[in-house]
Protein backbone atom coordinates (compact mmCIF):
# COMPACT_ATOMS: atom_id res chain seq x y z
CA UNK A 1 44.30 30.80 -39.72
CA UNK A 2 43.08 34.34 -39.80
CA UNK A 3 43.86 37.09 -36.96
CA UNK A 4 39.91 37.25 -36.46
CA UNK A 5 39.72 33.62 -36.22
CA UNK A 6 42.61 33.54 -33.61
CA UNK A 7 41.02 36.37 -31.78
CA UNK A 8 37.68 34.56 -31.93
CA UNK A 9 39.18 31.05 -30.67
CA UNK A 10 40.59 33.20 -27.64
CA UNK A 11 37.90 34.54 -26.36
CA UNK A 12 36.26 31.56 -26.71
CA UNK A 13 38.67 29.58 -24.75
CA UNK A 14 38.51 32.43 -21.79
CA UNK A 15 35.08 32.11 -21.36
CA UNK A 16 35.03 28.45 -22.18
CA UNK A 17 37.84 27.47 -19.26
CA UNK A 18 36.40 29.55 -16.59
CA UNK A 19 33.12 27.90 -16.85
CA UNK A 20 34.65 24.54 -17.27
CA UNK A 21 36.47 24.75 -14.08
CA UNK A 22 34.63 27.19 -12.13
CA UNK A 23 31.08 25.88 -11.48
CA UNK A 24 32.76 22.25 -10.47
CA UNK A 25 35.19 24.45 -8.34
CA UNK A 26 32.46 26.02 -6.51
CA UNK A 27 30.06 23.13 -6.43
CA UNK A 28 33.30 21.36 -5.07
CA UNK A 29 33.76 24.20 -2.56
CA UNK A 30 30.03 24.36 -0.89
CA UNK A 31 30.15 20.56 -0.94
CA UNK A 32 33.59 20.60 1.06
CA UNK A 33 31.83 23.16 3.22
CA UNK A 34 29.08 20.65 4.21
CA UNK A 35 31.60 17.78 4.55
CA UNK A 36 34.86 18.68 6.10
CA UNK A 37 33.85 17.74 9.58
CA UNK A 38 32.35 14.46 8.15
CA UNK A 39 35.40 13.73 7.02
CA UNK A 40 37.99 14.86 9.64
CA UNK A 41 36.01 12.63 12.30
CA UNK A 42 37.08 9.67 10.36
CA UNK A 43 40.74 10.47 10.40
CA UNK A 44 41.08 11.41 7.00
CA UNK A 45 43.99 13.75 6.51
CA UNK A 46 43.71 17.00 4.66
CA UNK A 47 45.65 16.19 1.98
CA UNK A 48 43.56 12.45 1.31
CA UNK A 49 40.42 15.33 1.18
CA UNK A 50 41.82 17.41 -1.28
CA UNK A 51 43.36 14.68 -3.26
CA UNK A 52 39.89 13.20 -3.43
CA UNK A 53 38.05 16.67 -4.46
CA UNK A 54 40.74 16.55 -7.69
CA UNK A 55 39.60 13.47 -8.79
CA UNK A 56 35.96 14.46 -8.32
CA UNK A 57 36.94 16.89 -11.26
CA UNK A 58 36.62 15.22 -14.25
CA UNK A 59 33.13 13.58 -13.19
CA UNK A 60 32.05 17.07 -12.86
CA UNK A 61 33.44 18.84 -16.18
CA UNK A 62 31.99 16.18 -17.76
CA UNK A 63 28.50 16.99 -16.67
CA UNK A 64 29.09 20.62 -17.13
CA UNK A 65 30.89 20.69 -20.61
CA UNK A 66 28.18 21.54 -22.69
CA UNK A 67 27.32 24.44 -20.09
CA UNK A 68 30.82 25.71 -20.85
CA UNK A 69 30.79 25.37 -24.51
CA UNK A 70 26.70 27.29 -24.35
CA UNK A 71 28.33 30.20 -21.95
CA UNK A 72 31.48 30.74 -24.29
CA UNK A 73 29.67 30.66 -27.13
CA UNK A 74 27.19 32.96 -26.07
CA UNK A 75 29.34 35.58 -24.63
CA UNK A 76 31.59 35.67 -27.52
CA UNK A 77 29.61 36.23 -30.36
CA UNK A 78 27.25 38.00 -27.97
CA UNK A 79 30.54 40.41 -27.49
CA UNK A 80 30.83 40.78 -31.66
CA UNK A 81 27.45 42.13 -31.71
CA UNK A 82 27.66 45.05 -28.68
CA UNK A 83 31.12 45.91 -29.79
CA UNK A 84 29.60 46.30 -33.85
CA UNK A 85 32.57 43.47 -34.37
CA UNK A 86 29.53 41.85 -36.52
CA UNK A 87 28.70 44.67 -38.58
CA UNK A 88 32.43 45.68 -39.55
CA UNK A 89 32.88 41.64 -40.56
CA UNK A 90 29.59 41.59 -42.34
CA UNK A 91 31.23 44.93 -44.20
CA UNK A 92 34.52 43.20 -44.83
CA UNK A 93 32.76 40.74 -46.60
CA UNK A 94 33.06 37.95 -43.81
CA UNK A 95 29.31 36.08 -43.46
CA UNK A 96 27.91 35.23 -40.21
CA UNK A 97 28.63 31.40 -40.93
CA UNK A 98 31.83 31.94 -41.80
CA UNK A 99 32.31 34.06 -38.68
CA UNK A 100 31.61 31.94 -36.09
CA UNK A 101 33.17 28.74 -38.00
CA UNK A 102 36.22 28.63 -35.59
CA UNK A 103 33.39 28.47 -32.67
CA UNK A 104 31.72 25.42 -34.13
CA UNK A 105 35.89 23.24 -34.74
CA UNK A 106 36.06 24.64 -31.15
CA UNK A 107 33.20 22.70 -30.07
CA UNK A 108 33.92 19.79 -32.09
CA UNK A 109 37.25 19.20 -29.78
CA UNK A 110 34.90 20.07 -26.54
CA UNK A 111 33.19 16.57 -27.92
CA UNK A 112 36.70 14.98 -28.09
CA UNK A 113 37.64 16.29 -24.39
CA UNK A 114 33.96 15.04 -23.46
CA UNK A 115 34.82 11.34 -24.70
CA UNK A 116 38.28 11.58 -22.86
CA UNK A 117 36.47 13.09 -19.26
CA UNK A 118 33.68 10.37 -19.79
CA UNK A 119 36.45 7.41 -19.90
CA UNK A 120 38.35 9.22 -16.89
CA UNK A 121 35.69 9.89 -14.72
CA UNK A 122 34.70 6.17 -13.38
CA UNK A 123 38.44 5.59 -12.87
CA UNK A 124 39.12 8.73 -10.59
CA UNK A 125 35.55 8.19 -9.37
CA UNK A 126 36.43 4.82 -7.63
CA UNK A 127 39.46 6.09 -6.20
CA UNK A 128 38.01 9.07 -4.45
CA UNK A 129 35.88 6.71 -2.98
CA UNK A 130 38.54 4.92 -1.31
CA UNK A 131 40.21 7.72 -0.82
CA UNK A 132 37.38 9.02 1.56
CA UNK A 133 36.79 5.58 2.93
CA UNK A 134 32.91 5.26 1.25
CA UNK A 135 34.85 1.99 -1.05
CA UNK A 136 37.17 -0.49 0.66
CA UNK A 137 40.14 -0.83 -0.76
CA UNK A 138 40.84 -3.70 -2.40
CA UNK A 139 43.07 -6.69 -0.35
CA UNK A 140 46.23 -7.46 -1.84
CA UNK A 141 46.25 -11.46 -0.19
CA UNK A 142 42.57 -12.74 0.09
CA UNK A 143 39.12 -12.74 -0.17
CA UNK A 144 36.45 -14.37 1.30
CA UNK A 145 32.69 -14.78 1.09
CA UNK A 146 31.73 -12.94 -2.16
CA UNK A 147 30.17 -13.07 -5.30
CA UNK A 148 31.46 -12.19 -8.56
CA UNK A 149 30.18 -11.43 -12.03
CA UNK A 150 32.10 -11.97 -14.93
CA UNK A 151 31.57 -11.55 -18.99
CA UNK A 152 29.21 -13.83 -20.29
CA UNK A 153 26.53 -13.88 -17.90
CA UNK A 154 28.52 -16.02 -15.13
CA UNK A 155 28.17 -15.29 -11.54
CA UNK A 156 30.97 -17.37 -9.23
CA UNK A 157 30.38 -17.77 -5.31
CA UNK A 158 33.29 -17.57 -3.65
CA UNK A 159 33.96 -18.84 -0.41
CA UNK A 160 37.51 -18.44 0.08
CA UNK A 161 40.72 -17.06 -2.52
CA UNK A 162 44.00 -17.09 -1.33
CA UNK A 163 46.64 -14.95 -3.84
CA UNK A 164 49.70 -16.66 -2.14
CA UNK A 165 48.56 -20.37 -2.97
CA UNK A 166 46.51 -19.59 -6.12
CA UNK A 167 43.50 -21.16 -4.23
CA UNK A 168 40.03 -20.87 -4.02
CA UNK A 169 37.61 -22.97 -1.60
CA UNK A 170 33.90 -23.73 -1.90
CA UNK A 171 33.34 -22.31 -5.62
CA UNK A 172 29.82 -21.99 -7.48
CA UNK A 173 29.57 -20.99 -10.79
CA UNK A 174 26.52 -20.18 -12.23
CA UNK A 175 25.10 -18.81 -16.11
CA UNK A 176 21.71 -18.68 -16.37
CA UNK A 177 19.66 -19.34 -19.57
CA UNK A 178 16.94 -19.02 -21.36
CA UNK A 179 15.52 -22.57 -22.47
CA UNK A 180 16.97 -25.25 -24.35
CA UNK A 181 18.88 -23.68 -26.70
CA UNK A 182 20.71 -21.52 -24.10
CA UNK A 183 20.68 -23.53 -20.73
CA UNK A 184 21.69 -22.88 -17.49
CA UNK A 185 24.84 -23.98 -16.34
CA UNK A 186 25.91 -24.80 -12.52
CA UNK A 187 29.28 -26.01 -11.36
CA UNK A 188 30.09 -26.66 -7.94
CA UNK A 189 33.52 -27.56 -6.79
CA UNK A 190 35.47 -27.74 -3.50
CA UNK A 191 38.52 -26.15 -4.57
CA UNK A 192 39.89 -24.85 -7.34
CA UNK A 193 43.77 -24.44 -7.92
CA UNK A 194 45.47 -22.03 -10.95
CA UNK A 195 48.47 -23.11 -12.97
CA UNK A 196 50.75 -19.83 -14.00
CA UNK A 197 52.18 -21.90 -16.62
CA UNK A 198 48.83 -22.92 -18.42
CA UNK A 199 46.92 -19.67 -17.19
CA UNK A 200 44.13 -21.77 -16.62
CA UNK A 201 41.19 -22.88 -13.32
CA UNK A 202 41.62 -26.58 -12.88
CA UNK A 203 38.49 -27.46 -10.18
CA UNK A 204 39.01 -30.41 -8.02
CA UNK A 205 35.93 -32.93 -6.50
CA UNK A 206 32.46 -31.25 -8.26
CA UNK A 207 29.69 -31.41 -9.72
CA UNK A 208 28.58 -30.13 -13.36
CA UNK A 209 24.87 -29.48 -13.83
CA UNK A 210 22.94 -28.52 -17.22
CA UNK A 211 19.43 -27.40 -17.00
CA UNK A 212 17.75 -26.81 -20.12
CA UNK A 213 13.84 -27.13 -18.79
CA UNK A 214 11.68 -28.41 -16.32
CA UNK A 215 12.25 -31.99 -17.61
CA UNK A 216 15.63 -31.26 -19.27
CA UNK A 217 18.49 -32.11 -16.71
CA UNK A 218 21.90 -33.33 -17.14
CA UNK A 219 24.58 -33.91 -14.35
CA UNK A 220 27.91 -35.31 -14.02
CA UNK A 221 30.43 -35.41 -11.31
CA UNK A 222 34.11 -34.75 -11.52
CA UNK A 223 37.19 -35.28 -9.55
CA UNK A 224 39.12 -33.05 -11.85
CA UNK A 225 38.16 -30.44 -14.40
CA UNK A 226 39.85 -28.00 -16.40
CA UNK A 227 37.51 -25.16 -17.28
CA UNK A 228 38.17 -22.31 -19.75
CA UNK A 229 35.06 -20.61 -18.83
CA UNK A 230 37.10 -18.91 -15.73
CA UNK A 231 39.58 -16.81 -17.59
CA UNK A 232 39.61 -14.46 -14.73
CA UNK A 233 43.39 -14.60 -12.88
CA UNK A 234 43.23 -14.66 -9.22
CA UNK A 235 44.51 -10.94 -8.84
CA UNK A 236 41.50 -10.07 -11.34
CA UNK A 237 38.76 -11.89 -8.40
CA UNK A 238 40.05 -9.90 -5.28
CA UNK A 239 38.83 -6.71 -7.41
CA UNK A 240 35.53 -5.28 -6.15
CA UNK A 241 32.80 -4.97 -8.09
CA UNK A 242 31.91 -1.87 -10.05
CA UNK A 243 28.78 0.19 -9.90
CA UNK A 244 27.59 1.08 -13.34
CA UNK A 245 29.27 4.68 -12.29
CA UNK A 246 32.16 3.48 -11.84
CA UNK A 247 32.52 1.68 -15.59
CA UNK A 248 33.96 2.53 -18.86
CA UNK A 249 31.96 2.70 -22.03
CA UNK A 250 33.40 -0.62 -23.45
CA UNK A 251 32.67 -1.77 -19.52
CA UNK A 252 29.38 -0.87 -19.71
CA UNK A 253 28.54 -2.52 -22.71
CA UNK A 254 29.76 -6.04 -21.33
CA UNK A 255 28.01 -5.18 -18.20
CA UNK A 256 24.80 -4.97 -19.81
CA UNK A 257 24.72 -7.94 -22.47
CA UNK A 258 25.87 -9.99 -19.27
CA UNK A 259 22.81 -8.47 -17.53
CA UNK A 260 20.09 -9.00 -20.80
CA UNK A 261 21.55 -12.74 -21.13
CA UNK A 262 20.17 -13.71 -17.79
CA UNK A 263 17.13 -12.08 -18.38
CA UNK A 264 17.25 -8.94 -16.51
CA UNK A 265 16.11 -5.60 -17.60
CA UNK A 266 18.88 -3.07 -18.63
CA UNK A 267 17.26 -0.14 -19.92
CA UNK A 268 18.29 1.83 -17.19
CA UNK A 269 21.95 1.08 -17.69
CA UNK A 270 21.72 1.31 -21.75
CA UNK A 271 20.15 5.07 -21.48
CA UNK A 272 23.60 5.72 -18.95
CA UNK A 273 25.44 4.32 -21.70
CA UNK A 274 24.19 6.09 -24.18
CA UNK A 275 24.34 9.48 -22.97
CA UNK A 276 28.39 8.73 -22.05
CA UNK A 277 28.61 9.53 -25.84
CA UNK A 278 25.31 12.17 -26.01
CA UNK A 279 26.41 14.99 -23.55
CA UNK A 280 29.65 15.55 -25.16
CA UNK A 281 28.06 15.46 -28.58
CA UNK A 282 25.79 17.99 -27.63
CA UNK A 283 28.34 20.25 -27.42
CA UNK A 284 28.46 20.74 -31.29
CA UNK A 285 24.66 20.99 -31.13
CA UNK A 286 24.97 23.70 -28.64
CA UNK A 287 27.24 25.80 -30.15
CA UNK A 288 25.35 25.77 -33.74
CA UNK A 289 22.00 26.70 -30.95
CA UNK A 290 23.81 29.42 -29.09
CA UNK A 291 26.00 31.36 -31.87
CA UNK A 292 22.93 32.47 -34.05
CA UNK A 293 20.79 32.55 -30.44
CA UNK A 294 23.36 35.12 -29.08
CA UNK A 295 22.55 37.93 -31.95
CA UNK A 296 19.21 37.80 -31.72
CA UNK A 297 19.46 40.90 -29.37
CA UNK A 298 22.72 42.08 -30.40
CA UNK A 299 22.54 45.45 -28.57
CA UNK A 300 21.45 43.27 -24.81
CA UNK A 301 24.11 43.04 -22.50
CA UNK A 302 25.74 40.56 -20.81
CA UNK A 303 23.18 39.87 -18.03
CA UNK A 304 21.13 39.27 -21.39
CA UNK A 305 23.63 36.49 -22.26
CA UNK A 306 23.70 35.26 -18.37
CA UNK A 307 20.15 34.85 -18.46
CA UNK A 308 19.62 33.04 -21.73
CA UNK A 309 22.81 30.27 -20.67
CA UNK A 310 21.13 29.51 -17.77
CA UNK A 311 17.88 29.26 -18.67
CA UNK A 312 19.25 27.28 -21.99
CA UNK A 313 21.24 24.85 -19.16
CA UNK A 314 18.26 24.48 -16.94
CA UNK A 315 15.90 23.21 -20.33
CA UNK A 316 18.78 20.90 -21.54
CA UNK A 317 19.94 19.43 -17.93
CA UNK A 318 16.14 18.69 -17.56
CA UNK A 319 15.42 17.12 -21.02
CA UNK A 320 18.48 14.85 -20.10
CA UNK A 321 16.56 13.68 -16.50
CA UNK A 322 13.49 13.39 -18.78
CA UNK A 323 15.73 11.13 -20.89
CA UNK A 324 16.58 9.04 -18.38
CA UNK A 325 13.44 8.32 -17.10
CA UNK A 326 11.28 7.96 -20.56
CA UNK A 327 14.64 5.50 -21.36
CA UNK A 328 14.01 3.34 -18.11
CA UNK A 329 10.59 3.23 -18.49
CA UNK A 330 10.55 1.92 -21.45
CA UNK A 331 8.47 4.56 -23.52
CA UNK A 332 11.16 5.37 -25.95
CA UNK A 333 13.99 2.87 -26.60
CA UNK A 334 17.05 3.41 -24.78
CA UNK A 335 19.45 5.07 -27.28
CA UNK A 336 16.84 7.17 -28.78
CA UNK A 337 15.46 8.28 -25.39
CA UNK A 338 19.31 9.66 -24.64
CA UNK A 339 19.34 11.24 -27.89
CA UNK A 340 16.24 12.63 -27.75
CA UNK A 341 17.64 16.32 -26.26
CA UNK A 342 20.40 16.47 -29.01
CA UNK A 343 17.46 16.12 -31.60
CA UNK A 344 15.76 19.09 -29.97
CA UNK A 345 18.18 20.99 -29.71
CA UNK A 346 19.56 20.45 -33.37
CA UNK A 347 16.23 21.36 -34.48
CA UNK A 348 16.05 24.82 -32.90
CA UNK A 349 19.41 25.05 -33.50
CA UNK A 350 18.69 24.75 -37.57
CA UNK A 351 15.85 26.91 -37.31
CA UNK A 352 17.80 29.71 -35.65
CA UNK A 353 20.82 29.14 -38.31
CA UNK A 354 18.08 29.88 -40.82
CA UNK A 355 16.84 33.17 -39.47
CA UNK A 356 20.45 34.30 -38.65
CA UNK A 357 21.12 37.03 -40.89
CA UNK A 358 24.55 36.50 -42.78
């Protein structure tokens, strides 16, 4: 690697790090501002507060990653042309591509990070939510009276689960279909009991139901019945269950085909999904917008380059709400209605390449 790239890459990073971490710092502190007595009259101790403002972190770099990558990119090639850095490469012989290539690899491991903050976020999410007491926390010997959905489209009604016993009282499982071909299934039992050595739901004095149409029924009752549909262990049912937020991609993605299976409508969820891979990858797409963007008044000064990131940030953070709701609406399909911004942006982002003079 050359000296200029190295000195490039640094002053890259600078800028790029105290973006990353200082806009969520100081959203972080005026929200802590507004909250702290919230929190204190619920007994929370300091400590719980601040632990619960760390994991807020990565939710928040994630959202403002491609701000970081636009502001460092920006200001450092925005820095080459003030300082005549640009001019004395251009003389050496060193084009304006070649230049700021270190700048683009730079923002190709922002996209990494982005995919790493986007699977950390709904973990440290849920726990800063227990944390400040807006989530129970989940019991360690029971549960009782709740509903849970599973893969596959199953919902199971829960009366009672015991851990200790491997127990569970008054169950209903449900999958709901489509027609013949895909019926819905209902099974009612009184008690269910799971076997550690055959991992497996055995249900005890039921019914099984099959409904396949208006005039398509088919029912049997059972005083045993070993099902494989319930993989879940009994640890796995006294979890609570997730918001959308609060899921992985891969989560997500089960979520959802769960969701279109019974019929309901998941374009909402499938433009969130979607943009868990578009925000990060926007940060390539930024930095090939903002590096030829950032000479175009070479001799401006840094309020010049202030200006432009924000007003750059305020377009792109408002295409992406756009995006949302054009997804949800159903005007665009889902995944192109997330990727709709990136296309915009690698558009300009072409066009200015193209003008750029090398």
């Amino acid at each position: 690697m050359r000296t200029l790239d190295r000195y490039l890459l640094r002053e890259w990073l600078r800028v790029f790090l105290i973006t990353l971490l200082g806009f969520p710092i100081l959203v972080i502190v005026i929200d802590l501002t507004d909250k702290l007595d919230r929190y204190m009259s619920r007994g929370i101790s300091k400590g719980a507060v601040a632990l619960s403002y760390v994991y807020d972190l990565p939710e928040k770099m994630f959202l403002v990653l491609p701000v970081a990558v636009l502001f460092a990119t920006v200001f450092t090639v925005g820095a080459l042309g003030r300082h005549s850095e640009l001019t004395a490469a251009k003389a050496s012989g060193i084009s304006f591509h070649r230049l700021v290539r270190p700048l683009f690899l730079a923002a190709g491991a922002a996209f990494l990070v982005g995919l790493l903050l986007g699977e950390l976020a709904p973990v440290v999410t849920r726990r800063r939510l227990e944390l400040l007491g807006e989530r129970a926390i989940r019991s360690s010997t029971g549960r009782y009276n709740f509903v849970y959905r599973a893969d596959g489209g199953w919902v199971y009604a829960i009366r009672s689960l015991e851990l200790s016993t491997r127990e569970m009282r008054d169950l209903i499982m449900e999958r709901e279909g489509t027609g013949a071909a895909y019926p819905t299934i209902v099974l009612a039992a009184q008690r269910g009991v799971y076997s550690d050595t055959t991992s497996r739901w055995t249900m005890h004095d039921g019914a099984l139901r099959y409904l396949g149409g208006p005039l398509e029924e088919f029912a049997f009752q059972f005083d045993s019945l070993r099902t494989r549909t319930l993989r879940e262990q009994p640890v796995d049912l006294l979890a609570e269950p997730k918001a959308p937020d609060e899921m992985r991609y891969a989560e997500l993605g089960r979520y959802i085909d769960a969701l279109a299976r019974s019929g309901a409508d998941a374009k909402k969820l499938r433009v969130e999904r979607a943009l868990k891979i578009a925000i990060p990858f926007i940060c390539v797409l930024i930095a090939l917008f903002g590096a030829p963007l950032a000479i175009s008044s070479p001799r401006s000064g840094a309020a010049w380059g202030v200006a432009v990131s924000l007003a750059t940030t305020f377009v792109v953070l408002l295409m992406f709400q756009l995006s949302k709701a054009v997804g949800a609406g159903g005007v665009l399909p889902p995944a192109l209605a997330a990727w709709t911004p990136n296309i915009l942006v690698a558009v300009a982002a072409v066009y200015l390449l193209r003008k750029a003079p090398t």
